[in-house]
C-alpha atoms as a PDB file:
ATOM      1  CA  UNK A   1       0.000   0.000   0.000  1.00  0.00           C
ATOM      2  CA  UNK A   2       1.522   3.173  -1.067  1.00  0.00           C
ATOM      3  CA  UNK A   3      -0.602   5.543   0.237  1.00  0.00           C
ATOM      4  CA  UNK A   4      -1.511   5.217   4.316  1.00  0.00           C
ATOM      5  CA  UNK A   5      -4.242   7.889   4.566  1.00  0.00           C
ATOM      6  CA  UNK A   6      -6.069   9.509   1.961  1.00  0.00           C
ATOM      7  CA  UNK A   7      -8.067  13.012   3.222  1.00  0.00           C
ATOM      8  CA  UNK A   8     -10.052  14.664   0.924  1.00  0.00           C
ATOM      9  CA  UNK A   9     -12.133  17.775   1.502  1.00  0.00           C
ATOM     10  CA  UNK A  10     -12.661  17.061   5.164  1.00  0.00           C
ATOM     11  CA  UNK A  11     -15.033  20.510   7.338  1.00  0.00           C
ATOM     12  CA  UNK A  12     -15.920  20.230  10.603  1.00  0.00           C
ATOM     13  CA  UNK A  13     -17.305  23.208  12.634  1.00  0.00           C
ATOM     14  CA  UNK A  14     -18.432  22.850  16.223  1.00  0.00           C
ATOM     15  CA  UNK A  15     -21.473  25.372  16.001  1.00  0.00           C
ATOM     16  CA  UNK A  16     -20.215  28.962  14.981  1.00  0.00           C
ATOM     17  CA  UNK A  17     -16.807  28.057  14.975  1.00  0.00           C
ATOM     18  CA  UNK A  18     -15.254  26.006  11.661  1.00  0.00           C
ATOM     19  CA  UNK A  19     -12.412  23.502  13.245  1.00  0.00           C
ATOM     20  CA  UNK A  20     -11.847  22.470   9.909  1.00  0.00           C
ATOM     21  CA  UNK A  21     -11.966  23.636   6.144  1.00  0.00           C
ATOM     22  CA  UNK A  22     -11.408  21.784   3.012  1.00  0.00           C
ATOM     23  CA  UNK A  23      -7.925  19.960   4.628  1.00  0.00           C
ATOM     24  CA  UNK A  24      -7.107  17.081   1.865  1.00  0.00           C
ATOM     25  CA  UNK A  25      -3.779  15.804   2.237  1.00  0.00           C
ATOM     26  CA  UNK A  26      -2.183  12.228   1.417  1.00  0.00           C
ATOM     27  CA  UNK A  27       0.410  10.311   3.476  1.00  0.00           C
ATOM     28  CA  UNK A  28       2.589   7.841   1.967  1.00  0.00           C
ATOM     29  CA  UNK A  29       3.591   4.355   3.555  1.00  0.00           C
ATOM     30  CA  UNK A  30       6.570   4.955   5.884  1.00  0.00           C
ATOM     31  CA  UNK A  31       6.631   8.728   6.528  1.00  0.00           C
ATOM     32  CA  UNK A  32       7.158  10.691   9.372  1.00  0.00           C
ATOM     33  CA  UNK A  33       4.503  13.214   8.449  1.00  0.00           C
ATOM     34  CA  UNK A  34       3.859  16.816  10.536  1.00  0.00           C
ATOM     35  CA  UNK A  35       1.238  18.946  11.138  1.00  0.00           C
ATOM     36  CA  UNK A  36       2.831  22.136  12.358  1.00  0.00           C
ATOM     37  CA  UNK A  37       0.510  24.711  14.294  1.00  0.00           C
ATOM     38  CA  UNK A  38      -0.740  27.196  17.172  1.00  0.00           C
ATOM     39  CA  UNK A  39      -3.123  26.047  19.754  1.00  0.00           C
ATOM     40  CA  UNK A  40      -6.743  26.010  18.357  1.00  0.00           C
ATOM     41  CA  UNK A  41      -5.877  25.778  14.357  1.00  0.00           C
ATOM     42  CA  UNK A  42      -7.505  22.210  14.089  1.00  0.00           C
ATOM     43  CA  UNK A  43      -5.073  19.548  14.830  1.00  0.00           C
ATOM     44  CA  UNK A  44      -6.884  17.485  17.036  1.00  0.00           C
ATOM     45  CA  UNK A  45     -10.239  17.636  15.163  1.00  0.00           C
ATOM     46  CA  UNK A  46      -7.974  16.206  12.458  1.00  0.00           C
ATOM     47  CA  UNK A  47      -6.661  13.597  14.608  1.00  0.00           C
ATOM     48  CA  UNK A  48      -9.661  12.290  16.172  1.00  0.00           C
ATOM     49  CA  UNK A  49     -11.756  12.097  12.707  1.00  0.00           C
ATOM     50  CA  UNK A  50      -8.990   9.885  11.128  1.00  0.00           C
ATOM     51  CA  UNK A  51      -8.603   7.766  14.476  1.00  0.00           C
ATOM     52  CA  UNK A  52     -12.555   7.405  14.129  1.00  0.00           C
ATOM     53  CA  UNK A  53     -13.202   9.244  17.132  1.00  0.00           C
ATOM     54  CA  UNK A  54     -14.848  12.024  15.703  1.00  0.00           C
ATOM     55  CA  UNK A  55     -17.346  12.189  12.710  1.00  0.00           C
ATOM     56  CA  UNK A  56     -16.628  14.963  10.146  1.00  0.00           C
ATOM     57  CA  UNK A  57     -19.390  17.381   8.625  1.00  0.00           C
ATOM     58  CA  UNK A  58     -18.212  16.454   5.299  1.00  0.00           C
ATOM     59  CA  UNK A  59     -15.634  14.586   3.117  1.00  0.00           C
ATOM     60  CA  UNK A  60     -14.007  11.390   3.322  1.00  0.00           C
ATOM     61  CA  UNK A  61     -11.030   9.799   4.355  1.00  0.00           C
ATOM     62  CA  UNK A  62      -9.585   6.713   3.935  1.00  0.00           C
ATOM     63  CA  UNK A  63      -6.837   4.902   6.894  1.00  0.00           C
ATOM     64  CA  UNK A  64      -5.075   1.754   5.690  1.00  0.00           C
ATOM     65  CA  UNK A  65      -7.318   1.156   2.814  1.00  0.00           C
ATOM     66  CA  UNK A  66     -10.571   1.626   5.156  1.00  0.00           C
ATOM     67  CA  UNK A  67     -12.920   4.095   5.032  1.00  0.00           C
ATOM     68  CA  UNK A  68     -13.163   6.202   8.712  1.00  0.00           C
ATOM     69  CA  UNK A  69     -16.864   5.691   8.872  1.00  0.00           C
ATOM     70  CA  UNK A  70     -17.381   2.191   7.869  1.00  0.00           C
ATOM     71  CA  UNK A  71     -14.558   0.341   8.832  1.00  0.00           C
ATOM     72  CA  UNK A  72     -14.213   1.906  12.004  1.00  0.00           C
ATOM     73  CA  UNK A  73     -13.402  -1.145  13.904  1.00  0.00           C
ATOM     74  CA  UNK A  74     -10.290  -2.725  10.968  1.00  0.00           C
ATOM     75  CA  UNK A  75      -8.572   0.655  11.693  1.00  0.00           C
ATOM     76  CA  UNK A  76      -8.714   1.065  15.266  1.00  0.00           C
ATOM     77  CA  UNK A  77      -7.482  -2.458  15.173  1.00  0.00           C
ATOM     78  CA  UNK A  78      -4.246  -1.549  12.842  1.00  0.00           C
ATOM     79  CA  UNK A  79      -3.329   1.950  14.268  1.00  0.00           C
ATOM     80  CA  UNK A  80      -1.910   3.274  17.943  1.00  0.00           C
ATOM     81  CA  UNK A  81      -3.079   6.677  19.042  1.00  0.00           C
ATOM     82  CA  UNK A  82      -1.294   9.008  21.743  1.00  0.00           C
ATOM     83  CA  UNK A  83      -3.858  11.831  22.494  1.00  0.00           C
ATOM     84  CA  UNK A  84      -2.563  15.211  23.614  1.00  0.00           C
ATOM     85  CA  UNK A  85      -3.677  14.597  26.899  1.00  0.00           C
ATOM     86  CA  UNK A  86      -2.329  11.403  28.875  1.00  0.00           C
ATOM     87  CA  UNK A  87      -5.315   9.077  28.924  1.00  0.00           C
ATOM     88  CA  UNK A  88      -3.875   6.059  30.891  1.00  0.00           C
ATOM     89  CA  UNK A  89      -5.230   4.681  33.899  1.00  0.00           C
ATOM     90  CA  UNK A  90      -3.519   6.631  36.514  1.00  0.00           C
ATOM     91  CA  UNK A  91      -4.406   4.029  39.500  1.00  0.00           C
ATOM     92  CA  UNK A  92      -2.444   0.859  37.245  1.00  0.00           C
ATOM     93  CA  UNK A  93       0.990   0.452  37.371  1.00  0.00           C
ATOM     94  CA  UNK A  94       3.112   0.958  34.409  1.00  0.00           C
ATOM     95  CA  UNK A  95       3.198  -2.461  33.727  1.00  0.00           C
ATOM     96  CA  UNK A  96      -0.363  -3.040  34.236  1.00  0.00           C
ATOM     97  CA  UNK A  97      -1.171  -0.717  31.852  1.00  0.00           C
ATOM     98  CA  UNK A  98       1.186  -1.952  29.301  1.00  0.00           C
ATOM     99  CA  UNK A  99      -0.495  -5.223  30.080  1.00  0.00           C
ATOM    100  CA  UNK A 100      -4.302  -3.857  29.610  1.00  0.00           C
ATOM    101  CA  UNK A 101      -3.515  -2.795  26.403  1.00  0.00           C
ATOM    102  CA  UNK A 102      -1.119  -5.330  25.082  1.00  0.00           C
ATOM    103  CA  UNK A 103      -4.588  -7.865  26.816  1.00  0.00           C
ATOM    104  CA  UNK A 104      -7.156  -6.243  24.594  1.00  0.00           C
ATOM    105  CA  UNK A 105      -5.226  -5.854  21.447  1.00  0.00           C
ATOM    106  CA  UNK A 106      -5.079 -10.073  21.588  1.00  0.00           C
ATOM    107  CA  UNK A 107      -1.257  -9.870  22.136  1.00  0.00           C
ATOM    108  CA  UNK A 108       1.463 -10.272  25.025  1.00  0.00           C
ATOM    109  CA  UNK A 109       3.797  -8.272  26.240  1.00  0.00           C
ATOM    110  CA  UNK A 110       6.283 -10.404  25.325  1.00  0.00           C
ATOM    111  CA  UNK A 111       5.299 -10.863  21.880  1.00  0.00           C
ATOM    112  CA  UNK A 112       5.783  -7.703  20.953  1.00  0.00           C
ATOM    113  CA  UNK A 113       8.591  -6.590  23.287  1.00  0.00           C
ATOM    114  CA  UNK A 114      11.376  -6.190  20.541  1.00  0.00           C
ATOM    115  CA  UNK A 115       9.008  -2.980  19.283  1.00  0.00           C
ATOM    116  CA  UNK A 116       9.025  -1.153  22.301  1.00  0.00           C
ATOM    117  CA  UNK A 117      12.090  -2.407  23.464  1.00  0.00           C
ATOM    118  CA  UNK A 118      14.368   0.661  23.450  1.00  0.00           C
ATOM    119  CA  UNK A 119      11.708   2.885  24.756  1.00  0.00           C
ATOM    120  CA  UNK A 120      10.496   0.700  27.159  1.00  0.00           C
ATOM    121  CA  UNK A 121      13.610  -0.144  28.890  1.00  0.00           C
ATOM    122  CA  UNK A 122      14.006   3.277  29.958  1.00  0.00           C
ATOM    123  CA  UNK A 123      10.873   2.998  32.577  1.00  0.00           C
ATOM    124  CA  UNK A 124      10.842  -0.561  33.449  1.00  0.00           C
ATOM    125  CA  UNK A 125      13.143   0.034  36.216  1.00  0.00           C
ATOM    126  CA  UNK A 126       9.684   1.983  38.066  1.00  0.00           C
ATOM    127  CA  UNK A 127       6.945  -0.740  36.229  1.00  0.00           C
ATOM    128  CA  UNK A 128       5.311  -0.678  39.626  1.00  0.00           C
ATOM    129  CA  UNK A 129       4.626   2.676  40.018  1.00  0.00           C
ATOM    130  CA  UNK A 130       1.505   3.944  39.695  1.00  0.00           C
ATOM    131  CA  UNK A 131       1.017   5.933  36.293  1.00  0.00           C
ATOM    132  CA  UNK A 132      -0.517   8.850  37.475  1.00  0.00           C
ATOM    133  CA  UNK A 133       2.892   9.068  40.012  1.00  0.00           C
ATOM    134  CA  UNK A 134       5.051   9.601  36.268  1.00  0.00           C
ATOM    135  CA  UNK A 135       6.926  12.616  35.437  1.00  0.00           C
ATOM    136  CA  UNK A 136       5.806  14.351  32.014  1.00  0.00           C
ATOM    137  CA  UNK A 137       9.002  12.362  30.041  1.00  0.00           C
ATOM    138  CA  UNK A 138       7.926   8.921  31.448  1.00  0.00           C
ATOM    139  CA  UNK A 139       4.162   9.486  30.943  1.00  0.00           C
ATOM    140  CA  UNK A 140       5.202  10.037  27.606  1.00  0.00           C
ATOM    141  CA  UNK A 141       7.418   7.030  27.308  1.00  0.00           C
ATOM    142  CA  UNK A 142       4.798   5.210  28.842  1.00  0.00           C
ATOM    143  CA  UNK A 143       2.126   6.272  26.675  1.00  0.00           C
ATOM    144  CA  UNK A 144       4.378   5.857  23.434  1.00  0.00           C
ATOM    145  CA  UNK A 145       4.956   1.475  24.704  1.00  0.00           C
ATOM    146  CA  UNK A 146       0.938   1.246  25.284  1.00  0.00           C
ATOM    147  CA  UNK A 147       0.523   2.920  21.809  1.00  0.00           C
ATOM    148  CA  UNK A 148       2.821   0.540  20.095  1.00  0.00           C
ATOM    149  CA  UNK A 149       2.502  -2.480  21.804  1.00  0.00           C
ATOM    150  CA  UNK A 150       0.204  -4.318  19.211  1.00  0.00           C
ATOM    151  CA  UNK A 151       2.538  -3.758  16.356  1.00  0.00           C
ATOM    152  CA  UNK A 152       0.200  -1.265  14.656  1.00  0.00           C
ATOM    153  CA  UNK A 153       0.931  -0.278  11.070  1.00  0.00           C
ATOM    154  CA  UNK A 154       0.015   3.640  11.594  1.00  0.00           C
ATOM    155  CA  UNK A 155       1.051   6.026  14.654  1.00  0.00           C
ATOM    156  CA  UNK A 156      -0.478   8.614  15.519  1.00  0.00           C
ATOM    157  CA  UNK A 157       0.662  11.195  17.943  1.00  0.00           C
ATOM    158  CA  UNK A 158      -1.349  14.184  18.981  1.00  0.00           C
ATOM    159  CA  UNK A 159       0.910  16.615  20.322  1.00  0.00           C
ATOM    160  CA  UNK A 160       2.943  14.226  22.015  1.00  0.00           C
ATOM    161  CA  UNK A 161       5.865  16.653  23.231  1.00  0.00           C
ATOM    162  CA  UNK A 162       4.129  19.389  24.482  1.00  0.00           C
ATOM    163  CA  UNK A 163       4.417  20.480  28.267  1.00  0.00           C
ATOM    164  CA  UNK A 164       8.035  17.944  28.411  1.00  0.00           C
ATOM    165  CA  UNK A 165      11.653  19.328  28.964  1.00  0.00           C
ATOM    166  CA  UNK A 166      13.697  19.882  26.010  1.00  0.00           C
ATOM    167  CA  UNK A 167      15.851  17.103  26.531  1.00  0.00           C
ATOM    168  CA  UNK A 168      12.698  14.103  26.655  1.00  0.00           C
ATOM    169  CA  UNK A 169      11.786  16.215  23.564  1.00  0.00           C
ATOM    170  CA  UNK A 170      15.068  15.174  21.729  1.00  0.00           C
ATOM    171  CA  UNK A 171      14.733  11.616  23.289  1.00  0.00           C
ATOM    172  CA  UNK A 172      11.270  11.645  22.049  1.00  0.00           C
ATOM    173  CA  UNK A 173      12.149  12.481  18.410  1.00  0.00           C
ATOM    174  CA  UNK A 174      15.157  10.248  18.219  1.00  0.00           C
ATOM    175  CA  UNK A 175      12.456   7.539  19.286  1.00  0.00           C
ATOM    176  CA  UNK A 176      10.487   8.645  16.004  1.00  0.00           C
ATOM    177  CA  UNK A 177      13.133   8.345  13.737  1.00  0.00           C
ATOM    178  CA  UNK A 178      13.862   4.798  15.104  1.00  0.00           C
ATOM    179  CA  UNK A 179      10.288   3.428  14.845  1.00  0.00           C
ATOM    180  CA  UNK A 180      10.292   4.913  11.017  1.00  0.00           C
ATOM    181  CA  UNK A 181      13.459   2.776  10.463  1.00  0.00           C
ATOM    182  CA  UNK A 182      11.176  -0.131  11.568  1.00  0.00           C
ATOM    183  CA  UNK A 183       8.402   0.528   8.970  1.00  0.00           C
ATOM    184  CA  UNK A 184       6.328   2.274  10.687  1.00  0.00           C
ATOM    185  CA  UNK A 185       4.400   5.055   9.432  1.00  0.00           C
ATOM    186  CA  UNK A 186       3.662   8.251  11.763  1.00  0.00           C
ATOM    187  CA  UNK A 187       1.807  11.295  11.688  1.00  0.00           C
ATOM    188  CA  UNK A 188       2.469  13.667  14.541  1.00  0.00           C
ATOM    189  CA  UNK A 189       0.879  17.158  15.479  1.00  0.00           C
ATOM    190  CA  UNK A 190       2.830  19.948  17.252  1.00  0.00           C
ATOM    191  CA  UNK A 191       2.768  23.421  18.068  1.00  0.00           C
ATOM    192  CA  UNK A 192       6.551  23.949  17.771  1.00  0.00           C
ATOM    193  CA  UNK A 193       8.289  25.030  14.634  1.00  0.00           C
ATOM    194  CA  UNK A 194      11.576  23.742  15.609  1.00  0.00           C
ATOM    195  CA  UNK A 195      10.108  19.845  15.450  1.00  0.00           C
ATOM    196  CA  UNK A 196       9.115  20.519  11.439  1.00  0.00           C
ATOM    197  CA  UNK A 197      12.618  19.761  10.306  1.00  0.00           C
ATOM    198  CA  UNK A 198      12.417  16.300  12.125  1.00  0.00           C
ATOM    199  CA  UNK A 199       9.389  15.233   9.790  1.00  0.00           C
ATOM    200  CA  UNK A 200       9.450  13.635   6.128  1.00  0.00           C
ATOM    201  CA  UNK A 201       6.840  16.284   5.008  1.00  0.00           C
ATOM    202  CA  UNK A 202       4.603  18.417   6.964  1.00  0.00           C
ATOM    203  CA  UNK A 203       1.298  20.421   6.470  1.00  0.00           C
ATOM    204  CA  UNK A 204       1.248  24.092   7.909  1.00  0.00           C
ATOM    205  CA  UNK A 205      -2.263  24.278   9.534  1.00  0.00           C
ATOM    206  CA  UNK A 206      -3.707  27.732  11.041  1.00  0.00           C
ATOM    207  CA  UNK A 207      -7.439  28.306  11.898  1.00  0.00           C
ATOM    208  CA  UNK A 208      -8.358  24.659  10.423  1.00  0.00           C
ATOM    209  CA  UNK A 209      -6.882  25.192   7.066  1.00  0.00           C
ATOM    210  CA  UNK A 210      -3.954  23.909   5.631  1.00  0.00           C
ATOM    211  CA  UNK A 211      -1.343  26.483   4.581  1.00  0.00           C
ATOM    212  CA  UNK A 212       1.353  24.397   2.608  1.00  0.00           C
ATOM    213  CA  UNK A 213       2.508  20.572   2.060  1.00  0.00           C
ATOM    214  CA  UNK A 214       5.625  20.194   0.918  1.00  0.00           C
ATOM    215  CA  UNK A 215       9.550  19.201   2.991  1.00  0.00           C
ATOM    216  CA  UNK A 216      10.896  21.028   5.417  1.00  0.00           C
ATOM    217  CA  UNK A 217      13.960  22.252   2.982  1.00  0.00           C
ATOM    218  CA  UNK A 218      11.050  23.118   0.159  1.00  0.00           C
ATOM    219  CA  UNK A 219       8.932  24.932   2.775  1.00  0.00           C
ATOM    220  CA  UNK A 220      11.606  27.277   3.220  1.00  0.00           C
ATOM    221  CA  UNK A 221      13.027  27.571  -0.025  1.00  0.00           C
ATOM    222  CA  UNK A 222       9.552  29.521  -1.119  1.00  0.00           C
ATOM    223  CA  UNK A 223      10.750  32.433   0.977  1.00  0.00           C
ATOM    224  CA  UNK A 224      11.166  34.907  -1.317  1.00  0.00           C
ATOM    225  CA  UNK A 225      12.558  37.841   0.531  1.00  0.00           C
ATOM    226  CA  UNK A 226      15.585  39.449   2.492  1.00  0.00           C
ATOM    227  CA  UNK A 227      15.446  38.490   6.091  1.00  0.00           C
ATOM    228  CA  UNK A 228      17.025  40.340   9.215  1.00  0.00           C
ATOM    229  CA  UNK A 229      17.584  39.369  12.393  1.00  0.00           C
ATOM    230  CA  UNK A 230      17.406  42.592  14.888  1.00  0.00           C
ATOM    231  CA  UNK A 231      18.455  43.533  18.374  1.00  0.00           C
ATOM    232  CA  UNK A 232      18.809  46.440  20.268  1.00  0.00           C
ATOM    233  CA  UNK A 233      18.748  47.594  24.465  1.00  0.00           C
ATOM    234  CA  UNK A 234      14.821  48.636  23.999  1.00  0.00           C
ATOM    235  CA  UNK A 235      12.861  45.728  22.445  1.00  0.00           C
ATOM    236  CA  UNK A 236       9.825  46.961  22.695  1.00  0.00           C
ATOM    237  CA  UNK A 237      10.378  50.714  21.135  1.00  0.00           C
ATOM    238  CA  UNK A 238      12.488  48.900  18.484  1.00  0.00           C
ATOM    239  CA  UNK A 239       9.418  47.199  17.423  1.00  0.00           C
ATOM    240  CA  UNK A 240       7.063  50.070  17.137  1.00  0.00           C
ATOM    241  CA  UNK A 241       9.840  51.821  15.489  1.00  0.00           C
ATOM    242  CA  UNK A 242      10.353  49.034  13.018  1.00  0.00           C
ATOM    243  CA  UNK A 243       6.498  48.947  12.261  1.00  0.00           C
ATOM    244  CA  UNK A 244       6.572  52.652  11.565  1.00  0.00           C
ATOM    245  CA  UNK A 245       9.479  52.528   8.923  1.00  0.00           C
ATOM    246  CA  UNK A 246       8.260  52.807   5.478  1.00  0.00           C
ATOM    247  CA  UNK A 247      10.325  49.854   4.143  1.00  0.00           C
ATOM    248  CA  UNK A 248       8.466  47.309   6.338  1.00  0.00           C
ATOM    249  CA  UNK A 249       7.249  44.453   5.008  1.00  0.00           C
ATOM    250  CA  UNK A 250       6.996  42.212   8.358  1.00  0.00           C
ATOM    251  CA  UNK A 251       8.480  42.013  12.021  1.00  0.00           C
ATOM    252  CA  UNK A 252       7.981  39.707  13.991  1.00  0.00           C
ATOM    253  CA  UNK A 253       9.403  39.154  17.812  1.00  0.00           C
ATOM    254  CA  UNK A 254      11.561  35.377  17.664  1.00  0.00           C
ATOM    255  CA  UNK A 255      13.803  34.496  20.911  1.00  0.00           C
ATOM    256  CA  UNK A 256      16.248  37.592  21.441  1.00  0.00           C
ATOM    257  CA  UNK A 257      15.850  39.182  18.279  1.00  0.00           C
ATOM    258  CA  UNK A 258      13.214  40.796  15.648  1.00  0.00           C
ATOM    259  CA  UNK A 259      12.894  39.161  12.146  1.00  0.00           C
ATOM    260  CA  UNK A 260      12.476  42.074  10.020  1.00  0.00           C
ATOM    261  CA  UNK A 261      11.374  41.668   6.397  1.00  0.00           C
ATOM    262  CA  UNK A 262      11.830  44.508   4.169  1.00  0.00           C
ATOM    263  CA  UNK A 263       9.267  45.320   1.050  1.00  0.00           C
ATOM    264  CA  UNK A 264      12.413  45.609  -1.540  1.00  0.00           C
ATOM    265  CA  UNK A 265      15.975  45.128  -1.454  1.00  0.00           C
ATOM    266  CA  UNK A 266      17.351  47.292   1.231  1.00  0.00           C
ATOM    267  CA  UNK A 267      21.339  47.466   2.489  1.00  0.00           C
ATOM    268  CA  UNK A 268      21.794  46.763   6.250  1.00  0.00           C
ATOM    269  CA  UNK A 269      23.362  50.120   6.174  1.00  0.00           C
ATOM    270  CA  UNK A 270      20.003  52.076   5.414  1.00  0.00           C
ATOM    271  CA  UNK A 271      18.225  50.152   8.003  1.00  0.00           C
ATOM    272  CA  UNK A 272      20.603  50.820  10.733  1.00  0.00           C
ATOM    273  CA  UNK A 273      20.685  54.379   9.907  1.00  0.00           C
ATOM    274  CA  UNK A 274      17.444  54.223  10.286  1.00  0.00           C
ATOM    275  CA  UNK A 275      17.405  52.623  13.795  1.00  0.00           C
ATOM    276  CA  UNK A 276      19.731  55.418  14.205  1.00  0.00           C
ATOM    277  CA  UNK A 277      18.003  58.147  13.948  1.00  0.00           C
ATOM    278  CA  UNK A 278      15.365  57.006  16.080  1.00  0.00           C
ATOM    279  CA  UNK A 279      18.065  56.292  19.345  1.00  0.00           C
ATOM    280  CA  UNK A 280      18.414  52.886  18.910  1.00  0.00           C
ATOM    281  CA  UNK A 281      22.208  50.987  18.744  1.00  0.00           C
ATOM    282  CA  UNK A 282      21.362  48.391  16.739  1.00  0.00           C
ATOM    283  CA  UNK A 283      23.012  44.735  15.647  1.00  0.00           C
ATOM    284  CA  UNK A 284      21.761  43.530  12.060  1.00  0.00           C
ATOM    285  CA  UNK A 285      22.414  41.135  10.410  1.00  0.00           C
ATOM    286  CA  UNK A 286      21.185  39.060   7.338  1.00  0.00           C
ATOM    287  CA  UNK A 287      19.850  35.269   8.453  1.00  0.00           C
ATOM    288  CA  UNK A 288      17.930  32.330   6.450  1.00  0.00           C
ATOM    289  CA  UNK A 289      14.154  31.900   6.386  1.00  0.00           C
ATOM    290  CA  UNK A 290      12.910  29.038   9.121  1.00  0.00           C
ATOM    291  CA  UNK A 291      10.042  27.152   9.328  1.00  0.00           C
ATOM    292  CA  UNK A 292       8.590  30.249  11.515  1.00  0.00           C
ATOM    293  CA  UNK A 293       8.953  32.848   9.079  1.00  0.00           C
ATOM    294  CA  UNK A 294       7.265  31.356   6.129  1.00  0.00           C
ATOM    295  CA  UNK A 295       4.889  30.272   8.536  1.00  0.00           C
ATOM    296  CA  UNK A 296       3.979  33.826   9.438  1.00  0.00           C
ATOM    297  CA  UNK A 297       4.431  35.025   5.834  1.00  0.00           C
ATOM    298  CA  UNK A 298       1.847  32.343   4.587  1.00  0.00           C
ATOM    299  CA  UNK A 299      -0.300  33.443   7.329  1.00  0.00           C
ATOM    300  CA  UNK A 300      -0.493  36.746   6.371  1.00  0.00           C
ATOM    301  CA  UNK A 301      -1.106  36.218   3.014  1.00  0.00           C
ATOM    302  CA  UNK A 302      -3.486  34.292   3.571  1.00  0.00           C
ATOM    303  CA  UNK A 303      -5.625  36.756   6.655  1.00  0.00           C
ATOM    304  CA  UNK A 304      -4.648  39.816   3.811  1.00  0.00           C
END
């Protein structure tokens, strides 16, 4: 099977407010597949629709060959799901919960221990403690075993990193990369930009419609424009200042400095004269488009 899921032309609004619009989007048999966005722009509507939790307003999509509405039961049967939120039994042990769902899947722990071997071996050392007694990296691990356990041919990970230190992030990702070496096909949601380089190919999503498809490198390639990365002692003024300046084209706060996009070409020189006259000392200097700026920039375009 080349093609994993098929999504075609999928809405879903909850009342006045439309979760989803129009999102069609394929994913091919062993990709690591992102969908990069904010809080709120749909993600989990998504998710829950092709784990056949959820029933969409209109369109179709296919999961393994099975259509989400009448083969329910074949692809909850073939896929492990991580919701954003930890949904194990917090009163079980982490081996007892491993055990529940390895028990209802028809399989063993055993059977299937060479799958979540390398992930697993990190918390087996506290497989008595309760689940709910976890940190946020071993809930995670824990939830990732349970997920896999059943040697499912599709993951899928709702925002499975947020609220978890940096460094179970990494782990986390490095676990992803592993499981694709295996065969498996994943497609995971998250919020931050930085994770979009990890995937195959991931969908830009914002206010439940899809922004752009394409790799990571190609994603950022389409950025058409001179980018600046700007700091000076007064943040704040050097924003407003920046927004005022005829030659804008975009700034936008990132970490310590401003990305400033000018309308035309424009020599660092002019700008920092610029800054200049309005009492700013100023560092500039020209940078490479991320996943963050053409994020914004598609954003725009498409709010304008």
């Amino acid at each position: 099977m080349d093609q994993i899921i098929r999504a075609e032309n999928i809405f879903k609004s909850y009342k006045a407010v439309k979760a989803l619009e129009d999102i069609s989007f394929e994913v091919n048999n062993g990709e690591l597949y992102g969908f990069i966005g904010p809080d709120g722009a749909g993600k989990t509507s998504l998710f829950r629709i092709l784990t056949t939790l959820l029933l969409a307003d209109s369109g179709s999509a296919n999961v393994l060959g099975y259509d989400v509405v009448k083969d329910y039961k074949k692809i909850r049967r073939n896929i492990g799901y991580m919701p954003g939120k930890f949904s194990l039994y917090p009163d079980l042990s982490v081996e007892e919960n491993l055990q529940f769902f390895a028990t209802i899947f028809g399989t063993t722990i055993g059977e299937n221990y060479h799958l979540i071997k390398d992930i697993y071996s990190q918390i087996e050392p506290f497989k008595t403690r309760k689940a709910g007694k976890l940190s946020g990296g071993m809930k995670q691990k824990l939830a990732l075993s349970c997920a896999l356990i059943h040697k499912p041919q599709l993951l899928v990970l709702d925002e499975p990193t947020t609220g978890v230190d940096a460094v179970s992030r990494k782990e986390f990702w490095e676990m992803l990369a592993n499981l694709k070496k295996s065969g498996i096909t994943i497609i995971v949601s998250t919020p931050y930009m930085d994770e979009a380089r990890l995937c195959d190919r991931v969908a830009l999503i914002q206010a439940g419609k899809i922004l752009s498809i394409d790799t990571p490198e190609n994603i950022t390639k389409q950025y058409q424009h001179d980018l600046y990365a700007i700091k000076a002692g007064n943040m704040y003024q050097l924003i407003q200042d920046l927004r005022k300046f005829d030659l804008t084209k975009s700034v936008y706060p990132f970490g310590q400095y401003l990305h400033f996009t000018p309308k035309s070409k424009t020599e660092i020189d002019y700008i920092t004269q610029y800054l200049n006259n309005c009492g700013h000392t100023s560092e500039i200097f020209a940078i490479e488009a991320g996943i963050e700026d053409c994020f914004m920039e598609l954003m725009t375009n498409t709010t304008n």
